[in-house]
C-alpha atoms as a PDB file:
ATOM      1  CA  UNK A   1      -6.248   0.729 -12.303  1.00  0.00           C
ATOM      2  CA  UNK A   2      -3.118   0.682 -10.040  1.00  0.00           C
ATOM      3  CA  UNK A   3      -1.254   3.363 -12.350  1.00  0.00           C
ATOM      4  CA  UNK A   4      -4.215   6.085 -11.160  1.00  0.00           C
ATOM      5  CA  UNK A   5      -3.615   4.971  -7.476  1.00  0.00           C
ATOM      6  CA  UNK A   6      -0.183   5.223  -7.451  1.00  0.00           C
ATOM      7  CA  UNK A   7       0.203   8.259  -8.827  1.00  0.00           C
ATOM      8  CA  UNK A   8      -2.072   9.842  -5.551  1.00  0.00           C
ATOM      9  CA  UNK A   9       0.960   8.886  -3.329  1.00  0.00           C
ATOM     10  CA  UNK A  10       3.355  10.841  -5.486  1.00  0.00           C
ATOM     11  CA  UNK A  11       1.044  13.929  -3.790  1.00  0.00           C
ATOM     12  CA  UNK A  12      -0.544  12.903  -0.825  1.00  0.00           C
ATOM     13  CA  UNK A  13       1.911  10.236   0.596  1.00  0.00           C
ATOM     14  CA  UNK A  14      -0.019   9.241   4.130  1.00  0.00           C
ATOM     15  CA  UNK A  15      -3.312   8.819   1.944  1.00  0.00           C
ATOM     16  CA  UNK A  16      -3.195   5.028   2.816  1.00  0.00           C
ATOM     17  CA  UNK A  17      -4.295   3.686   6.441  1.00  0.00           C
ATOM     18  CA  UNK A  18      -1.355   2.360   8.591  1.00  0.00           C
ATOM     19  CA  UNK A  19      -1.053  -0.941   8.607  1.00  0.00           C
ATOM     20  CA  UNK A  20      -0.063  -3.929  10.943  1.00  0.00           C
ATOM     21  CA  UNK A  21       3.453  -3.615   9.745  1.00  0.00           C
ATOM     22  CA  UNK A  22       5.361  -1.118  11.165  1.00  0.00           C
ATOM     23  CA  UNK A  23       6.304   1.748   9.380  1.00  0.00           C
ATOM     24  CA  UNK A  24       4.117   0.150   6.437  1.00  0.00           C
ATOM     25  CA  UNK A  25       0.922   1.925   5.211  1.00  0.00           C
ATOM     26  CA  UNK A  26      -1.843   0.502   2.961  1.00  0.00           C
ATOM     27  CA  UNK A  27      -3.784   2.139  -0.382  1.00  0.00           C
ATOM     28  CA  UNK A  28      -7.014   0.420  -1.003  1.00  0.00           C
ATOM     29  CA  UNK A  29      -7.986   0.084  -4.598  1.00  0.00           C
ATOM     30  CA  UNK A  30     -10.747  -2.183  -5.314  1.00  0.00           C
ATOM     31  CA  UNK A  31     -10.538  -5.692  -4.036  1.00  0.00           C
ATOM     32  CA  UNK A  32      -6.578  -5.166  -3.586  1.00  0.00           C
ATOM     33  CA  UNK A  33      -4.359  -3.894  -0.904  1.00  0.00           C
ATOM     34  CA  UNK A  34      -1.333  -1.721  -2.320  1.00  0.00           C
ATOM     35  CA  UNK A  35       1.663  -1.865   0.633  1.00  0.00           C
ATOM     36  CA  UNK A  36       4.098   0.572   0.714  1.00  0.00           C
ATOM     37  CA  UNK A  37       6.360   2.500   3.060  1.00  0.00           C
ATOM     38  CA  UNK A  38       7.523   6.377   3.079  1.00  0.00           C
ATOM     39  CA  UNK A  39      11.227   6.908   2.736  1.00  0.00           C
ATOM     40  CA  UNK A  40      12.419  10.456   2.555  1.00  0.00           C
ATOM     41  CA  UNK A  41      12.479  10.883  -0.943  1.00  0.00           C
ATOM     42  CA  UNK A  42      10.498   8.582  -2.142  1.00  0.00           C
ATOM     43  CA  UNK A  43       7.684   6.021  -1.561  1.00  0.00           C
ATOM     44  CA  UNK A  44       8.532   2.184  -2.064  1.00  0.00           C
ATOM     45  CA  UNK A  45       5.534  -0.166  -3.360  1.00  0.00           C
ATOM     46  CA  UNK A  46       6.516  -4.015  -0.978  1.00  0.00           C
ATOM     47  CA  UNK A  47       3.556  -5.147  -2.085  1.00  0.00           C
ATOM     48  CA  UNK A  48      -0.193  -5.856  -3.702  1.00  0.00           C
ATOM     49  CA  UNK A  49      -2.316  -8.426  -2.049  1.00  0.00           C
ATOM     50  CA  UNK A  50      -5.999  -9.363  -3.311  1.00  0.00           C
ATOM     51  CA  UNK A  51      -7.779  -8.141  -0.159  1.00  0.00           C
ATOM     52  CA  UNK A  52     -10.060 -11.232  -0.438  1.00  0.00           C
ATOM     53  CA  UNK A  53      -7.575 -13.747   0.646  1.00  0.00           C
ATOM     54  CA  UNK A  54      -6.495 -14.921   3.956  1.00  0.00           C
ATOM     55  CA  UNK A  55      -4.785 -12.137   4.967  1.00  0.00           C
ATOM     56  CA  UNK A  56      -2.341 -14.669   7.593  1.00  0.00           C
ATOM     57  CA  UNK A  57      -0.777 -15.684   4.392  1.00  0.00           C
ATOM     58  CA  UNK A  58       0.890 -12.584   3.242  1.00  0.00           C
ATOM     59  CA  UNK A  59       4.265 -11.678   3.939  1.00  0.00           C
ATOM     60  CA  UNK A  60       6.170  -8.642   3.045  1.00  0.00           C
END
């Protein structure tokens, strides 16, 4: 499921929504959040958070 997803950014890199975290933007797949951030040649996964949990306790 996250291999598909992943792959997207590889071609379209601002596909995910910005998030709350600066320079951070998020790919929703499903019930998960996929975090990442856009360096200039590549794109770095920080992090995969089930969306349904209290989103005050995730850190990146």
């Amino acid at each position: 499921m996250f291999i598909e997803h992943t792959k997207l950014l590889l071609t379209y890199p601002l596909i995910g929504i910005r998030s709350d975290f600066e320079n951070y933007r998020v790919l929703l797949v499903r019930d998960y959040n996929i975090y990442y951030r856009i360096e200039e040649d590549s794109i770095i996964i920080v992090g995969i958070r089930d969306a349904r949990q209290n989103p005050q306790d995730f850190k990146l």
